[in-house]
Protein backbone atom coordinates (compact mmCIF):
# COMPACT_ATOMS: atom_id res chain seq x y z
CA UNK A 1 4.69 93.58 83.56
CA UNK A 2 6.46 96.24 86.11
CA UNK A 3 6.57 99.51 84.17
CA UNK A 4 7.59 101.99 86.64
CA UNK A 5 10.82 102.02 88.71
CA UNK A 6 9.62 100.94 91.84
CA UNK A 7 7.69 98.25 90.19
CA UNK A 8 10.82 97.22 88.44
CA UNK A 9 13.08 97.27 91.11
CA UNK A 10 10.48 95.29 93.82
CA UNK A 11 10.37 92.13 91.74
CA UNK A 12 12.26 88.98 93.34
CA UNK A 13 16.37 89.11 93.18
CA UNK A 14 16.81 85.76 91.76
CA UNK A 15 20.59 84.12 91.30
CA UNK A 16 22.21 81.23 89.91
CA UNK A 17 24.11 78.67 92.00
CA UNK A 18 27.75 80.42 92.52
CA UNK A 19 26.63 84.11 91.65
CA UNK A 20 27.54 86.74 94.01
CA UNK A 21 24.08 88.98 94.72
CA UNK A 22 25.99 92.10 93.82
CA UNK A 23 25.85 90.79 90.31
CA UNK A 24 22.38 90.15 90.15
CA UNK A 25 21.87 93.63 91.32
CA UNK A 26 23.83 94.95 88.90
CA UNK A 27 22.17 92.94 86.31
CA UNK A 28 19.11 94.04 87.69
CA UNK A 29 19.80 97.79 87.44
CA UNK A 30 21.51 97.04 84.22
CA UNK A 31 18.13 95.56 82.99
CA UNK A 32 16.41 98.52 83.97
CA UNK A 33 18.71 101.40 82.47
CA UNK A 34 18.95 99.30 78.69
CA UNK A 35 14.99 98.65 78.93
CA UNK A 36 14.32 102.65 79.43
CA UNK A 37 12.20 101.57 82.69
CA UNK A 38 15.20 103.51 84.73
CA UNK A 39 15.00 106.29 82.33
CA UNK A 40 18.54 108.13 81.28
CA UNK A 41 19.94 111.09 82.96
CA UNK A 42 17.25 110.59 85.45
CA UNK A 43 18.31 109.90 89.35
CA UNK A 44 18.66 107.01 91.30
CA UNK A 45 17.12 106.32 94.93
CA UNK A 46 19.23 106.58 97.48
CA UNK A 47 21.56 103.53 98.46
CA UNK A 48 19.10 102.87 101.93
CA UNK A 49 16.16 103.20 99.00
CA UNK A 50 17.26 100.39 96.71
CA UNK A 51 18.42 98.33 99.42
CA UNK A 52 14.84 98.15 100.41
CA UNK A 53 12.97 97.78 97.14
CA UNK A 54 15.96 95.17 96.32
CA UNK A 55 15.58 92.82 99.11
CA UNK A 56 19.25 93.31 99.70
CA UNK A 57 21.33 94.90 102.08
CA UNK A 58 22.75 98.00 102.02
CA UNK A 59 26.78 96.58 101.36
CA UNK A 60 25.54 94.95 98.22
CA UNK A 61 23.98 97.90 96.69
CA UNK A 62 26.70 99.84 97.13
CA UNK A 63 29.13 97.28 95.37
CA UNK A 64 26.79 96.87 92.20
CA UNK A 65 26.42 100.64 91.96
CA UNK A 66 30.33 100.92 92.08
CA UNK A 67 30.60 98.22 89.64
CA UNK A 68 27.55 99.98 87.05
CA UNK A 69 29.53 103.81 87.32
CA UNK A 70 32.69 101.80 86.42
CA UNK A 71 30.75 100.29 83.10
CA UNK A 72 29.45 103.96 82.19
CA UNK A 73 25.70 103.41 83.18
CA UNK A 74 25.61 105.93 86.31
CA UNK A 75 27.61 108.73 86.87
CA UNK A 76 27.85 110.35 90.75
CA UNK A 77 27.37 114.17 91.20
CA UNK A 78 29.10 115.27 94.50
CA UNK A 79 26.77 116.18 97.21
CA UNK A 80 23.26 115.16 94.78
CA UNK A 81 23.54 111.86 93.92
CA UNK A 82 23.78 109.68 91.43
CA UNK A 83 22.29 109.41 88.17
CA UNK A 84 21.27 107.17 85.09
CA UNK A 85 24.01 107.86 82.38
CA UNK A 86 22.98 110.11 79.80
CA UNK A 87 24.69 107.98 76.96
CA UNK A 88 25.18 104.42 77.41
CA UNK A 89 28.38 102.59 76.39
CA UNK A 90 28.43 100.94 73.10
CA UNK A 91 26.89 96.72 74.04
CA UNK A 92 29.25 93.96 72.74
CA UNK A 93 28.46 90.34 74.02
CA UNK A 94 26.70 92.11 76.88
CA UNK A 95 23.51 93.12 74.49
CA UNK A 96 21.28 90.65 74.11
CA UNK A 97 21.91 88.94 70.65
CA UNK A 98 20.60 85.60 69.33
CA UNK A 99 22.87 83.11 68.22
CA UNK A 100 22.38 83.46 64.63
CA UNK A 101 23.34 87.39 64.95
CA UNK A 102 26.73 86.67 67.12
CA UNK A 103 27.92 84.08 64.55
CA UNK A 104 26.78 86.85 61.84
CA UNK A 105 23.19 86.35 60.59
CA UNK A 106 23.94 85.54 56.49
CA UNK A 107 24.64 82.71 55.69
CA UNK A 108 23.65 80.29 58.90
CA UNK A 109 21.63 77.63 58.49
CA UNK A 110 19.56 76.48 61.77
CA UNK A 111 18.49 72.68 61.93
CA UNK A 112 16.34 72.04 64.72
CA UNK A 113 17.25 68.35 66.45
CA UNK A 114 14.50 68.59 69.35
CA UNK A 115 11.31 71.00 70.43
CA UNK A 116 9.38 69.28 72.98
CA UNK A 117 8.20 69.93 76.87
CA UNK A 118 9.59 68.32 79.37
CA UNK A 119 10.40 68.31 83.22
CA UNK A 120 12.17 70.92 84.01
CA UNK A 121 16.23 70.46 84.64
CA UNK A 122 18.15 71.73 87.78
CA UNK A 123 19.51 74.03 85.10
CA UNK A 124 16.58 75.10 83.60
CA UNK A 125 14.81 76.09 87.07
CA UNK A 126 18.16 77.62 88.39
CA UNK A 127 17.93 80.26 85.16
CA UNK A 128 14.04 80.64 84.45
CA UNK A 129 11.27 81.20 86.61
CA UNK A 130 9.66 78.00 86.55
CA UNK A 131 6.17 77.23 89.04
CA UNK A 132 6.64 74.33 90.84
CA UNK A 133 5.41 71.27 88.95
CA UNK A 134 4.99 72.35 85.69
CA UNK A 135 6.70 71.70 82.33
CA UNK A 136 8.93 73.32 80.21
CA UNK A 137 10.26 73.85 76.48
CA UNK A 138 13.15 72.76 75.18
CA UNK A 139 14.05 73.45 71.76
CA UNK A 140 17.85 71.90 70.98
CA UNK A 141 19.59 73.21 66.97
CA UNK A 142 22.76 72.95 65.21
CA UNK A 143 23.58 75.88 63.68
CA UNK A 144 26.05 75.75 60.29
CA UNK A 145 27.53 77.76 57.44
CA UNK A 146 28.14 76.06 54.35
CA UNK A 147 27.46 72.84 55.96
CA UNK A 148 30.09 73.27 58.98
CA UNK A 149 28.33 72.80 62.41
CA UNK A 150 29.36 76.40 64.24
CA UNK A 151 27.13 75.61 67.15
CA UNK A 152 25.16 73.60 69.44
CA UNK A 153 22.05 75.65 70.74
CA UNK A 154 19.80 74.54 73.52
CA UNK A 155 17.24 76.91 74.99
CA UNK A 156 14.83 76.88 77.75
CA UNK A 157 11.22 78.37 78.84
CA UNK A 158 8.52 77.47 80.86
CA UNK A 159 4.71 76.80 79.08
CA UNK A 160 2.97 79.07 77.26
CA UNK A 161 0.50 79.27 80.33
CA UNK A 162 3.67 80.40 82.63
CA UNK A 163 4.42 82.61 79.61
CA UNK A 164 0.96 84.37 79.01
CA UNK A 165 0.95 85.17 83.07
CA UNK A 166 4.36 87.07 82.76
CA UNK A 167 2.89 89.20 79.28
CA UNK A 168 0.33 88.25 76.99
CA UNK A 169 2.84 89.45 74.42
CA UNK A 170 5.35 87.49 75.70
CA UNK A 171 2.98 84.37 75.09
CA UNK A 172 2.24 85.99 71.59
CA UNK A 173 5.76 85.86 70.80
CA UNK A 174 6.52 82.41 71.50
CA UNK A 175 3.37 81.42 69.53
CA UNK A 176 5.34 82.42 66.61
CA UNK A 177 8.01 79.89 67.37
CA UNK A 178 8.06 77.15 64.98
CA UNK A 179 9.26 73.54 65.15
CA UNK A 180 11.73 74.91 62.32
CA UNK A 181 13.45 78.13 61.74
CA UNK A 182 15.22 80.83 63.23
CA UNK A 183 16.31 79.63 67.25
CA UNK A 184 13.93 80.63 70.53
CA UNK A 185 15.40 83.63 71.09
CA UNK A 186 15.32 85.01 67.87
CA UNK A 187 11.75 85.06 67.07
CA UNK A 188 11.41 86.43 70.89
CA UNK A 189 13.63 89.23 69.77
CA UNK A 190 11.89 89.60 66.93
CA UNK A 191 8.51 90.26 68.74
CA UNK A 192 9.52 91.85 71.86
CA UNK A 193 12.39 94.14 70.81
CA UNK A 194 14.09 95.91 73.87
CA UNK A 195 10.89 94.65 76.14
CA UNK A 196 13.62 91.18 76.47
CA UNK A 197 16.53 92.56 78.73
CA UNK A 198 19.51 90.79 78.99
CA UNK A 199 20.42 88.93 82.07
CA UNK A 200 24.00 88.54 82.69
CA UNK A 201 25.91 86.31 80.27
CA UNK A 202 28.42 83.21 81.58
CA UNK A 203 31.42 82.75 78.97
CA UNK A 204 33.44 79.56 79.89
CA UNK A 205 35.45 76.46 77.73
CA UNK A 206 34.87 73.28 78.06
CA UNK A 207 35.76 69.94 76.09
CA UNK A 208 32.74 68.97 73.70
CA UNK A 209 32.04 65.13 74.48
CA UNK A 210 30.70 62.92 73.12
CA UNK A 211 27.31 64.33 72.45
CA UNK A 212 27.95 67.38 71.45
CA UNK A 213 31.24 66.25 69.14
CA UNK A 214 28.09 64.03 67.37
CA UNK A 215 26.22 66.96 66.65
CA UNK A 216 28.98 68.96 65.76
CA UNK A 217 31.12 67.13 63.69
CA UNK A 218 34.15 67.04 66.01
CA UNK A 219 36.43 65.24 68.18
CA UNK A 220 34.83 64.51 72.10
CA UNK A 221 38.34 66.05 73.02
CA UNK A 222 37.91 69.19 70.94
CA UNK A 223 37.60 72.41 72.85
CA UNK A 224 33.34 74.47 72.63
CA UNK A 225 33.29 77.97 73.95
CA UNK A 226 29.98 77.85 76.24
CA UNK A 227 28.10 80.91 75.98
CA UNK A 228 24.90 80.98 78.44
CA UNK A 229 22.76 83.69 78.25
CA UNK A 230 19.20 84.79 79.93
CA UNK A 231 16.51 87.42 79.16
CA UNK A 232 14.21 88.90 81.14
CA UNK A 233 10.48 90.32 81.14
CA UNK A 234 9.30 92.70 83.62
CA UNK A 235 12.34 91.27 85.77
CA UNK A 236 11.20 87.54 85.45
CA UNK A 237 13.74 85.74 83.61
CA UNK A 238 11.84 83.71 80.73
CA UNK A 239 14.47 82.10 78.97
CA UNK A 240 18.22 80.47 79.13
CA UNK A 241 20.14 80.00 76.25
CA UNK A 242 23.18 77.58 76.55
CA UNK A 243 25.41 77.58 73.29
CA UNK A 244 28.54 75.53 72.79
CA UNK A 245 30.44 77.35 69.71
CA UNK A 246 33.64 75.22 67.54
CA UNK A 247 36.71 76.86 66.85
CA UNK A 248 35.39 77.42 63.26
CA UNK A 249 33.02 79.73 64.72
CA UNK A 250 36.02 82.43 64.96
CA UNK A 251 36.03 84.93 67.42
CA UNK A 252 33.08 86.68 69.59
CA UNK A 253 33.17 90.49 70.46
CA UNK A 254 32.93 91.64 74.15
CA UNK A 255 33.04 95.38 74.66
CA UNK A 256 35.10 96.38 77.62
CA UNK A 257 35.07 99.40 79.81
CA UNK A 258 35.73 100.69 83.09
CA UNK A 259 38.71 99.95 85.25
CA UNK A 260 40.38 96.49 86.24
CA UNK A 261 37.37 95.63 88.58
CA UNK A 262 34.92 93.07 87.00
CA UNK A 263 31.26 92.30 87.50
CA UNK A 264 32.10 88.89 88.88
């Protein structure tokens, strides 16, 4: 795992089909600042400097450091530079919660449908780093209160092998996942604490369908909130979390800041 700020900030950019590489760069820095790696109130290489570590250009650095000093996580001192905030703004949807804590942890019962390995998806190798011609896990749970479906959960990693190379306590971690229980990304929570950084997080609606509307209890022409999130290791992203959420689920909290411009 990178532990220094160099190391950090050399590892691969790697985006999604449709994301704009300023966001991965500020999801990349944003990584770094939560994680501690890119330590607070400490300053930042020069734009040239991360351009170069980054694998980017110049343009693009500039446009995800704009974007992080408008979200509170740098601040600019004339004629110095600019530094790592020394407080961070309060997280919302943005920290890196599993689904049992956004739907509030009491009272939610998980029911795992499928845990298995298979070949990896377009999806899957578009949001975790995946070697070429091996497997992954898939791990697909309904999660309920009182016996109301709130929300279809599918998550994603590679093999423990692909695991154990990233961190051996990454690979510890997932040992402790179980074919029933708490979701993925819980129990990888549980055992890495802040060493999972969020990756960025992709709110959008959709109709359920008919598969999902069998899982949840609903109509195929009902509306699902799909939340997608991914976490990272050492900059490697090691898993992707795609949730559909019901109406029942009521509402999620995202905590805004800055001015009109957005990360996308």
């Amino acid at each position: 795992m990178a532990t220094t700020p160099q190391g950090f900030l050399a590892q691969p950019i790697l985006t999604s089909p449709g994301q704009p590489l300023r966001v991965a760069v500020y999801s990349r820095l944003s990584q770094g600042i939560r994680s501690g790696v890119l330590e607070a109130g400490s300053i930042l290489p020069r734009e040239t400097e991360l351009a170069l570590m980054l694998g980017v250009s110049r343009t693009v650095v500039r446009e995800a450091l704009m974007l992080l000093e408008e979200d509170g996580h740098i601040v600019t001192r004339r004629g110095i530079g600019r530094f790592i905030a020394d407080t961070l703004p309060a997280p919302g949807l943005e920290r890196l919660q599993s689904v049992e804590s956004l739907l509030g942890s009491t009272g939610v019962d998980v029911t795992v449908i499928a845990f298995n390995s298979q070949e990896p998806t377009d999806f899957v190798t578009d949001h975790v780093a995946i070697d070429p011609g091996s497997l992954s896990w898939f791990r697909e749970s309904v999660l309920a209160r009182d016996g109301r479906p709130l929300a279809l959960v599918q998550e994603y990693t590679a093999d423990a092998p692909q695991l154990a190379a990233v961190s051996p306590a990454l690979a510890s971690a997932f040992a402790r996942v179980r074919p029933e229980g708490p979701t993925m990304l819980s129990t990888l929570l549980a055992g890495l604490g802040s060493d999972l950084a969020p990756g960025l997080c992709v709110i959008t609606t959709s109709v359920a369908g008919p598969t999902r509307a069998g899982h949840l209890s609903i109509k195929a022409s009902d509306p699902v909130l799909l939340v997608t999130q991914t976490a990272f290791v050492g900059g490697v992203p090691v898993i992707a979390v795609k949730s559909a959420f019901t109406a029942e689920a009521g509402h999620l909290s995202v905590a805004q800041s800055g001015t009109s411009r957005s990360a996308g």
